[in-house]
N, C-alpha and C. Protein backbone atom coordinates (compact mmCIF):
# COMPACT_ATOMS: atom_id res chain seq x y z
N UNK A 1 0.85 -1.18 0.00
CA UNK A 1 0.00 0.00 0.00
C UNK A 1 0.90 1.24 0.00
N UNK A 2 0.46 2.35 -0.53
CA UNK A 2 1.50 3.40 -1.06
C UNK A 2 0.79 4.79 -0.42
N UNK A 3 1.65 5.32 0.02
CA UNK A 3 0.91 6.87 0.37
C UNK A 3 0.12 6.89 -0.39
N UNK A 4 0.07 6.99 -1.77
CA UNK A 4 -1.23 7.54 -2.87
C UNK A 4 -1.99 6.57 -2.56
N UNK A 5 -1.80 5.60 -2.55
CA UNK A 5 -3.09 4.63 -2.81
C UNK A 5 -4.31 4.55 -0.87
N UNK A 6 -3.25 5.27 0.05
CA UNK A 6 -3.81 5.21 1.47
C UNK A 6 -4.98 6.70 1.30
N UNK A 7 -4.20 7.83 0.44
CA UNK A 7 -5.26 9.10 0.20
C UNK A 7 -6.16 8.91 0.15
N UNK A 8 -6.40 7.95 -1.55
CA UNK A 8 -7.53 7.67 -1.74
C UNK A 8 -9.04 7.19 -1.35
N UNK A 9 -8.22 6.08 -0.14
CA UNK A 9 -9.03 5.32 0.40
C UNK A 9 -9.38 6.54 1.44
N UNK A 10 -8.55 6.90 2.19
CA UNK A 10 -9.18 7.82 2.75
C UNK A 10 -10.07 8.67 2.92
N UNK A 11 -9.82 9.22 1.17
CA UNK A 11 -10.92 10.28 0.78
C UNK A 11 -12.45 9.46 -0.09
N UNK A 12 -12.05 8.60 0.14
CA UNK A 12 -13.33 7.64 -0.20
C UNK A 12 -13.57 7.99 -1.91
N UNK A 13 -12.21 8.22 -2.40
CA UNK A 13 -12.24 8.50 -4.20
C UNK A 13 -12.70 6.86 -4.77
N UNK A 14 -13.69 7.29 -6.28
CA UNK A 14 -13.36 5.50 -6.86
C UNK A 14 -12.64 5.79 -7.85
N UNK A 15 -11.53 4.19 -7.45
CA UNK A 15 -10.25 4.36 -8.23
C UNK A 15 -10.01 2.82 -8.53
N UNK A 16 -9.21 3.21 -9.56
CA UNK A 16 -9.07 1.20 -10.11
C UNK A 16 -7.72 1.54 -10.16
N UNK A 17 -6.98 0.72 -8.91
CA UNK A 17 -5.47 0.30 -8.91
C UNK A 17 -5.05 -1.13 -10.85
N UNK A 18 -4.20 -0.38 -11.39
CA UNK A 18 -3.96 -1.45 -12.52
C UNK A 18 -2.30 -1.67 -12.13
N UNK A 19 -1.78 -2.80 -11.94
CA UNK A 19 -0.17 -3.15 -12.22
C UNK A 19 -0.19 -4.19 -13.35
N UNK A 20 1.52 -3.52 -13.13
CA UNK A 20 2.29 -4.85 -14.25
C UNK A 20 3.48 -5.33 -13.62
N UNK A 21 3.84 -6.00 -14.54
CA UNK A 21 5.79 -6.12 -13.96
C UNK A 21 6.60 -5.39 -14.88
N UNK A 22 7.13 -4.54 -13.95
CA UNK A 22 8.03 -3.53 -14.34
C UNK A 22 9.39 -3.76 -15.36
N UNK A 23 10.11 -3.22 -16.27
CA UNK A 23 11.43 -4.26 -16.88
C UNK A 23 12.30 -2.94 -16.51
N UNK A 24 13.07 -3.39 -15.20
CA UNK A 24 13.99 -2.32 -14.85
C UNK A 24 15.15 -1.91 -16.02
N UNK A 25 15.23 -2.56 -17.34
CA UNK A 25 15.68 -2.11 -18.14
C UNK A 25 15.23 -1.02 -19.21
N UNK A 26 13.48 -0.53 -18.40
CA UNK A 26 13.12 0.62 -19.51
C UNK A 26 12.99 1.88 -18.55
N UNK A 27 14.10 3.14 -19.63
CA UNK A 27 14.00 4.08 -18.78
C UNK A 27 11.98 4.77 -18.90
N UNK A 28 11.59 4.60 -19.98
CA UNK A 28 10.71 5.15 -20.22
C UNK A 28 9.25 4.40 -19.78
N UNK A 29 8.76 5.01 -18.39
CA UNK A 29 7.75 4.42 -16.85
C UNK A 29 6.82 4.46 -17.83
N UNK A 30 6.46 5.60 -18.33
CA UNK A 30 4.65 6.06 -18.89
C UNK A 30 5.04 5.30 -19.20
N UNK A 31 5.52 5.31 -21.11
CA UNK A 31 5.19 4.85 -22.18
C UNK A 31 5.34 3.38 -21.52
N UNK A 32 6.54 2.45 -20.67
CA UNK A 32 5.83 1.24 -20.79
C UNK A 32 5.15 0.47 -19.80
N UNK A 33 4.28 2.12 -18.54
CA UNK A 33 2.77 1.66 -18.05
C UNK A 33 1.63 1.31 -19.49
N UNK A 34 1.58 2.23 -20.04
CA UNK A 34 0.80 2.27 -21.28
C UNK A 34 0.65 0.51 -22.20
N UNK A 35 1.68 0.53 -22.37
CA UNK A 35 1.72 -0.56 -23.68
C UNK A 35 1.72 -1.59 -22.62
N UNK A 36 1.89 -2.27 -21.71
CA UNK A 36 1.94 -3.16 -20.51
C UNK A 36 0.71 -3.39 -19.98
N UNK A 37 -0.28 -2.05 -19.95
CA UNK A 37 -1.42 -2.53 -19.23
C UNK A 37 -2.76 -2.21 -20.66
N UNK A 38 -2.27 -1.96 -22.00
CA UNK A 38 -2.91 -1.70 -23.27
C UNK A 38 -3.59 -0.79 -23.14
N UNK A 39 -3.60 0.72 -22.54
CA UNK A 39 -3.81 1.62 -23.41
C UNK A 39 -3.65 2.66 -23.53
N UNK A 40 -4.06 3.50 -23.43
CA UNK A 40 -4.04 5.07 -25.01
C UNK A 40 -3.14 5.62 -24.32
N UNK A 41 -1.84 5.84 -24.91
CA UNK A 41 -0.75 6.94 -24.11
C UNK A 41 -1.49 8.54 -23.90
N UNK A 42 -2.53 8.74 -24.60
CA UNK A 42 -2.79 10.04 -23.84
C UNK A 42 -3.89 10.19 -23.08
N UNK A 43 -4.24 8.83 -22.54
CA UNK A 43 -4.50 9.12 -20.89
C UNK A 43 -4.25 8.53 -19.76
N UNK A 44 -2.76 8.44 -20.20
CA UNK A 44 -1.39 7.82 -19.41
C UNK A 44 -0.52 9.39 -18.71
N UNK A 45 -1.05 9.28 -17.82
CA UNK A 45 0.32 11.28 -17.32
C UNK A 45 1.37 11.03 -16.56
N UNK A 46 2.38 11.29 -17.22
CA UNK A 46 3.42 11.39 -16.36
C UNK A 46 3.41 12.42 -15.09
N UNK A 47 4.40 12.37 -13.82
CA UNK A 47 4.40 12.78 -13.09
C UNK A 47 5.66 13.40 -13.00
N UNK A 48 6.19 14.86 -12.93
CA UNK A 48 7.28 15.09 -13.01
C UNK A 48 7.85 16.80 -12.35
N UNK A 49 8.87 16.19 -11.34
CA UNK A 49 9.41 17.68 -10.93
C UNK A 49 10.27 18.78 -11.05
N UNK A 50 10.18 19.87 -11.28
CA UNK A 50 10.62 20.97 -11.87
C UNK A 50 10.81 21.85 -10.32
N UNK A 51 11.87 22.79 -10.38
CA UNK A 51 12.29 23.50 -10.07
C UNK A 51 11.97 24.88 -10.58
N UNK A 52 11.37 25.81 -9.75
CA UNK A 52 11.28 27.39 -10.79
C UNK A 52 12.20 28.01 -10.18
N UNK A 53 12.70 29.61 -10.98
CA UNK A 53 13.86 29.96 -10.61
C UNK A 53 13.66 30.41 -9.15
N UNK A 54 12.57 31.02 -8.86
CA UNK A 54 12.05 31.31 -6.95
C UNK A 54 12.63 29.71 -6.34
N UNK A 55 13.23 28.95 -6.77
CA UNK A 55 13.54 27.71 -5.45
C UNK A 55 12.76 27.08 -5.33
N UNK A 56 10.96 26.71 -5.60
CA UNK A 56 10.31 26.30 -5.46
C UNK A 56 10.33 25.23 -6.04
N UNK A 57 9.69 23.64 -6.04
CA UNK A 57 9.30 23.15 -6.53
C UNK A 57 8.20 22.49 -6.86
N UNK A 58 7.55 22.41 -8.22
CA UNK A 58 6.40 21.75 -8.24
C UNK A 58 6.03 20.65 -9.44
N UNK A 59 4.81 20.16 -9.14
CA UNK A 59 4.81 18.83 -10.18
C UNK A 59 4.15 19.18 -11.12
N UNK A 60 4.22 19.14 -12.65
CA UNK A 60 3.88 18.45 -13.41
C UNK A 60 3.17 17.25 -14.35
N UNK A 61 2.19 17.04 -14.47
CA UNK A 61 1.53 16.25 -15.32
C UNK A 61 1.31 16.59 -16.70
N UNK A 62 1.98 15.60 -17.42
CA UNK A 62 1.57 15.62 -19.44
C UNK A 62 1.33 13.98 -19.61
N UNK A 63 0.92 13.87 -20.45
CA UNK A 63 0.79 12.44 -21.34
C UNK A 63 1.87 11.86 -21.03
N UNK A 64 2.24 10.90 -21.28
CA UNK A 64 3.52 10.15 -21.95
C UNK A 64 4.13 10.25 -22.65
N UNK A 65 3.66 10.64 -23.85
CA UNK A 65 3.72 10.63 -24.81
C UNK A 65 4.21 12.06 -25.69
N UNK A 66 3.99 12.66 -24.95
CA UNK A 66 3.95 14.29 -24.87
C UNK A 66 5.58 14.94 -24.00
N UNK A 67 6.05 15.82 -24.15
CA UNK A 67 7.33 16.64 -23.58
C UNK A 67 6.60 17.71 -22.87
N UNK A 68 7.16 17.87 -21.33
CA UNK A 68 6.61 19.03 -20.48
C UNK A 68 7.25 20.42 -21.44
N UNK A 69 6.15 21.02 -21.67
CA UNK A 69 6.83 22.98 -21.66
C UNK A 69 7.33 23.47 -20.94
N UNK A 70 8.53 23.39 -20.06
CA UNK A 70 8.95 24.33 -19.16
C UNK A 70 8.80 25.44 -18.95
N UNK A 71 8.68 26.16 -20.31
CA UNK A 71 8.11 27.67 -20.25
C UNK A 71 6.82 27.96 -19.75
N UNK A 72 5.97 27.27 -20.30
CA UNK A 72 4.63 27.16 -20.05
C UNK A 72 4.50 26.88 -18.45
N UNK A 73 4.98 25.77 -17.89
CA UNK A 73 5.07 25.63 -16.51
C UNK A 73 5.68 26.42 -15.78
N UNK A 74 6.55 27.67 -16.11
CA UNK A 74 6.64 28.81 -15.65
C UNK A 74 5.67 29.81 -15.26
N UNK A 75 5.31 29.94 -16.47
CA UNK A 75 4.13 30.86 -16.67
C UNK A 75 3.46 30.43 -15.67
N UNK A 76 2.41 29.57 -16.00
CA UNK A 76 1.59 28.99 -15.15
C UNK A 76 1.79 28.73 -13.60
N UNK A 77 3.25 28.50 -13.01
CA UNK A 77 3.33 28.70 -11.76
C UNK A 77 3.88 30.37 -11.60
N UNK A 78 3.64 31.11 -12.25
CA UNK A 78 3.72 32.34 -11.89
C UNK A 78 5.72 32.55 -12.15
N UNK A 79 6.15 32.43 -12.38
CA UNK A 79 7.77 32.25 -12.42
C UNK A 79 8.43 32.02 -14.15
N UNK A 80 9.73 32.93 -13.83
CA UNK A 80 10.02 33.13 -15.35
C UNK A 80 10.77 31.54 -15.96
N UNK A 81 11.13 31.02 -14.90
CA UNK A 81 11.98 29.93 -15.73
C UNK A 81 11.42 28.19 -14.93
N UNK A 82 11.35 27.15 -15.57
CA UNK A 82 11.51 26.44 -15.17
C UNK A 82 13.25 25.48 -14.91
N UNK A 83 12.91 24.55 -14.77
CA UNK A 83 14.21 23.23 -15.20
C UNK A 83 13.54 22.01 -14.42
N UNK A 84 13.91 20.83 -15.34
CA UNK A 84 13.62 19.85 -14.44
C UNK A 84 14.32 19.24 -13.29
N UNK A 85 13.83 18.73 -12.10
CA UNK A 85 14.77 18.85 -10.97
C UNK A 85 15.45 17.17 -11.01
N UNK A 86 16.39 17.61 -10.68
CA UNK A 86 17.39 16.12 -10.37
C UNK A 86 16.61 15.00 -9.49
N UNK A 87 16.90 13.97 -10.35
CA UNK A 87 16.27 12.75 -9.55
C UNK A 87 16.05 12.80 -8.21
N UNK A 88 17.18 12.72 -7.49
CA UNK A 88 17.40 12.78 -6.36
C UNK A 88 16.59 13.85 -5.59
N UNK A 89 16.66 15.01 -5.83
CA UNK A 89 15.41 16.28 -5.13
C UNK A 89 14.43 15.55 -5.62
N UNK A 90 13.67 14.96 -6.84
CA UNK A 90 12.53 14.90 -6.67
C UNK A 90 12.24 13.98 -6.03
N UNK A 91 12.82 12.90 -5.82
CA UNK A 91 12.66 11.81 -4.61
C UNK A 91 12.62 11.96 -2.88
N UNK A 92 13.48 12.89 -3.00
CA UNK A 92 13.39 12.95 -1.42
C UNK A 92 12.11 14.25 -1.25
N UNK A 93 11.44 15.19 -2.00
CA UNK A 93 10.80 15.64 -2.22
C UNK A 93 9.18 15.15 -1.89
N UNK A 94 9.40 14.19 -2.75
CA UNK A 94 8.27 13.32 -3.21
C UNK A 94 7.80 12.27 -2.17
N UNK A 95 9.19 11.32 -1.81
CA UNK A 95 8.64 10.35 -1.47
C UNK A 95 8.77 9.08 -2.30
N UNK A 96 9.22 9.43 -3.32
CA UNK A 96 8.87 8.00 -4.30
C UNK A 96 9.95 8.65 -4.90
N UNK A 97 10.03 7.16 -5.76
CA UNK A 97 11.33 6.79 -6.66
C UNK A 97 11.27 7.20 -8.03
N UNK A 98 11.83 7.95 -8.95
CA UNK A 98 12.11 8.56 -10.07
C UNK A 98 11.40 7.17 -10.97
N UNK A 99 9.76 7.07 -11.56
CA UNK A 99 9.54 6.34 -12.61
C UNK A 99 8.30 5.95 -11.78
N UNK A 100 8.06 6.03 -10.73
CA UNK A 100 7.10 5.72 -9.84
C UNK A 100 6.56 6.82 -8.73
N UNK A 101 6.97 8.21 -9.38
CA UNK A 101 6.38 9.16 -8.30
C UNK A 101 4.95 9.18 -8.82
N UNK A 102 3.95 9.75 -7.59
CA UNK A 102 2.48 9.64 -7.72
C UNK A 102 2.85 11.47 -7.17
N UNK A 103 1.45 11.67 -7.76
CA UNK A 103 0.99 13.46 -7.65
C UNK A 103 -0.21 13.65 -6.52
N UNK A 104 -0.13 12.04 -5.88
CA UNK A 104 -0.95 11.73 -4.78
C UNK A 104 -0.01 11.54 -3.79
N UNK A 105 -0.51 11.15 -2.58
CA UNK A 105 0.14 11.11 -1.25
C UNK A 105 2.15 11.25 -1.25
N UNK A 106 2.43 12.47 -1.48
CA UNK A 106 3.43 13.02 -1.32
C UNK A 106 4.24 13.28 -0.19
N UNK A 107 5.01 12.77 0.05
CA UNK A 107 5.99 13.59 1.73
C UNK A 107 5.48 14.96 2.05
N UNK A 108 6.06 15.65 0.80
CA UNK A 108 5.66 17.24 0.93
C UNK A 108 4.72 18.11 -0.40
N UNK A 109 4.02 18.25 0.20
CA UNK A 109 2.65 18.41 -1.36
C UNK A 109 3.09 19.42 -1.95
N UNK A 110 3.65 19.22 -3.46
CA UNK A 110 4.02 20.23 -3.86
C UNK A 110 2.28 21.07 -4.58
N UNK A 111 3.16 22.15 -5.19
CA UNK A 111 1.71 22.93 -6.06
C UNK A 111 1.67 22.09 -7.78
N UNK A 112 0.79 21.69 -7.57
CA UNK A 112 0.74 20.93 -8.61
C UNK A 112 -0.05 21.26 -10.10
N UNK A 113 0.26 20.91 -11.42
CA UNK A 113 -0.15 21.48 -12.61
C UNK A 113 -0.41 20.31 -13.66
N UNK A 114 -1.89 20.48 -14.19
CA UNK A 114 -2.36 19.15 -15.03
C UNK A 114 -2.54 19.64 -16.38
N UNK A 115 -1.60 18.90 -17.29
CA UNK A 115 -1.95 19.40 -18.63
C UNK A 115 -3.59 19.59 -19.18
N UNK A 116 -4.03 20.79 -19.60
CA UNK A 116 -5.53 20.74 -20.22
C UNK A 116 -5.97 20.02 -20.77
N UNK A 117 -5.31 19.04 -21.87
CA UNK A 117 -5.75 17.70 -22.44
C UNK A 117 -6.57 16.46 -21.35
N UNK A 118 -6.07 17.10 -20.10
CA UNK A 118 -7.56 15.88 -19.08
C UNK A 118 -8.22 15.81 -18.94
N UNK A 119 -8.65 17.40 -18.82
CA UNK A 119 -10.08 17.84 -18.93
C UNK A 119 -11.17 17.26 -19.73
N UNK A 120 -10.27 16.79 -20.85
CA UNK A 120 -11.34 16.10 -22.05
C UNK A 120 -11.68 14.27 -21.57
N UNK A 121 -10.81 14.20 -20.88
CA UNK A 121 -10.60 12.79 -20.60
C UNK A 121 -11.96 12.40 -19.83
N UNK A 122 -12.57 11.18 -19.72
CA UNK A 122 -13.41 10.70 -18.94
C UNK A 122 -12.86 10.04 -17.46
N UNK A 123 -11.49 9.63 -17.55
CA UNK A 123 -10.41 8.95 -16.40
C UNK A 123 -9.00 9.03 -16.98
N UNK A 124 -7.85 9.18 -16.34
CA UNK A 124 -6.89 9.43 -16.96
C UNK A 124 -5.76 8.41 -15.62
N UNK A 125 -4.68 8.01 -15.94
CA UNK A 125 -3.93 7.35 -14.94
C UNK A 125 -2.71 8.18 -14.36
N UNK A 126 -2.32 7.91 -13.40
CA UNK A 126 -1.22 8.46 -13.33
C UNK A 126 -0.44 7.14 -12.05
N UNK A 127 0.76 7.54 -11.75
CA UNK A 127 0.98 6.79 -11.01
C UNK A 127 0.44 6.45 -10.19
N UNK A 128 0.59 5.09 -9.45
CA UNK A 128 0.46 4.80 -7.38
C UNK A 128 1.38 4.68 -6.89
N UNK A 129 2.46 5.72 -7.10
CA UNK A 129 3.99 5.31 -6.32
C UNK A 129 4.63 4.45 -6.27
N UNK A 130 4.54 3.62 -6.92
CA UNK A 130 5.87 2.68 -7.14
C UNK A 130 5.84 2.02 -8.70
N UNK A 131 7.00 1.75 -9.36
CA UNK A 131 6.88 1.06 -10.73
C UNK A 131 6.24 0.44 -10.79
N UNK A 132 5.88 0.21 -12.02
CA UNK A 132 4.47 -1.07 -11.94
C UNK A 132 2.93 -0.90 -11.50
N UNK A 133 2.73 0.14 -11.10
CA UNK A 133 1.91 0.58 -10.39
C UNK A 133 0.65 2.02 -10.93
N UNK A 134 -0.49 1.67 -11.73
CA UNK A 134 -1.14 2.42 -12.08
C UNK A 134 -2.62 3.15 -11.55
N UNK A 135 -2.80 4.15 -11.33
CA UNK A 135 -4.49 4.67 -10.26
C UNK A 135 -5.19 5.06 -11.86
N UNK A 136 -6.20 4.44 -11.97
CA UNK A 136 -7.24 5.22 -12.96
C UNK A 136 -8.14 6.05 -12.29
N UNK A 137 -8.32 7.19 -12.53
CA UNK A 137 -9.16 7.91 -11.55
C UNK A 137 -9.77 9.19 -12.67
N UNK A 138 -10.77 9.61 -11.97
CA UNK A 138 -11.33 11.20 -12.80
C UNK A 138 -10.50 12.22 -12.57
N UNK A 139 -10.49 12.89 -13.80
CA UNK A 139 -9.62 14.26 -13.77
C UNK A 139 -10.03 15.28 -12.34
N UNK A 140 -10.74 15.24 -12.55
CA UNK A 140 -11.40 15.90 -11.55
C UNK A 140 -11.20 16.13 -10.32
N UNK A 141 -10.94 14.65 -9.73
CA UNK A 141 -10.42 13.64 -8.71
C UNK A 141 -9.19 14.02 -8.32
N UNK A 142 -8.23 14.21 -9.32
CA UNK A 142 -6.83 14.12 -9.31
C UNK A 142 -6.92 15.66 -8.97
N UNK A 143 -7.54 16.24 -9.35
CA UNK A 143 -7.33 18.15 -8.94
C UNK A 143 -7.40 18.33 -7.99
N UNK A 144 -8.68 17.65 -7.48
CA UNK A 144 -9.24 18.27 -5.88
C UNK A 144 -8.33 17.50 -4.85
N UNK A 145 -7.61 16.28 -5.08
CA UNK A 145 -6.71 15.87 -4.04
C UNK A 145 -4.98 16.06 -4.60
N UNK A 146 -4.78 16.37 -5.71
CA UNK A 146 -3.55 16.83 -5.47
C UNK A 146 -3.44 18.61 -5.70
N UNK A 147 -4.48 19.67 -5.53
CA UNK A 147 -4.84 20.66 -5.54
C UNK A 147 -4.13 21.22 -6.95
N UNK A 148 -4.36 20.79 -7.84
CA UNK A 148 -3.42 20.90 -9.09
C UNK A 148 -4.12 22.05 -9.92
N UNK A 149 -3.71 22.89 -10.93
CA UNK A 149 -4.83 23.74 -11.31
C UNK A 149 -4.02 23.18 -12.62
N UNK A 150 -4.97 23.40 -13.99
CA UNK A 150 -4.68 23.08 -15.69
C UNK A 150 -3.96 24.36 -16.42
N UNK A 151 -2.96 23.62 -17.08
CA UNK A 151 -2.59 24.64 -18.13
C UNK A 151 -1.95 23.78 -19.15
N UNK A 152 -1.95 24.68 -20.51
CA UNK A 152 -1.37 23.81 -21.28
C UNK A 152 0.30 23.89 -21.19
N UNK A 153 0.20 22.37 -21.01
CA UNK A 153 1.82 22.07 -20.77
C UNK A 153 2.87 20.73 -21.47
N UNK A 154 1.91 20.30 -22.33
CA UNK A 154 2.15 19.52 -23.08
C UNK A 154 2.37 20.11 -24.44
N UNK A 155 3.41 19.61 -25.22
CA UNK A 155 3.79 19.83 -26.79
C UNK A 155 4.42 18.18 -27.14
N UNK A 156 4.30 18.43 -28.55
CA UNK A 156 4.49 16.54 -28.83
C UNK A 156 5.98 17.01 -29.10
């Protein structure tokens, strides 16, 4: 059981836990949650942490399939620059391990940002904190418990 997956229950969200077995030989988590559990990389979101130039850090959600805008995730957190943050900060940050961070039950909750493409979604996945490990849940869902607000932040 995973911080994210204890939130949920908590908050009495409905959510469908999906795993696989992980091949610690792929760097790339989404794309092979996606093809592992069969389906649509774009409503597969990665989870990912950035640094703005204020010191802050916050998370990120795009497709899989899709490259975060850093600029855009500037903007949107109010700040001129992004960068993505080193494994290591986002882990001890987070809580979870670089390929298996969740935008749910976090050590320290960052301010969090969901690409606009979810909005369209009917359920979208994102991690449950550990490899192998997928939450299908409503967009919706994912806002109000990881307090995330939308912007576009995805480009292919």
């Amino acid at each position: 059981m995973t911080p994210a997956i204890r939130q949920l229950e908590r908050e009495g969200v409905d959510f469908t836990l999906l795993s696989y077995e992980h091949d610690p030989r792929t760097p790339a988590y989404g794309e092979e949650a996606a093809q592992a559990l069969g389906l649509d990389p774009q409503g597969v979101f990665k989870t990912l942490v950035a640094r703005l130039d204020d010191g802050r850090l916050v998370v990120a959600m795009v497709p899989v399939r899709a490259r975060l805008d850093l600029k855009a995730l500037a903007r949107a957190a109010g700040a001129r620059k992004a960068v993505l943050a080193e494994a290591a900060e986002a882990e001890r940050a987070t809580g979870y391990v670089v390929g298996g961070i969740s935008p749910l039950g976090q050590k320290r909750r960052l301010a969090a940002y969901l690409d606009a493409s979810a909005q369209a979604l009917a359920a979208i996945h994102v991690s449950g904190g550990r490899r192998g490990l997928e939450i299908r849940l409503a967009p919706g869902e994912l806002m109000r418990l990881s307090g995330a607000r939308t912007a576009e932040l995805a480009r292919p």
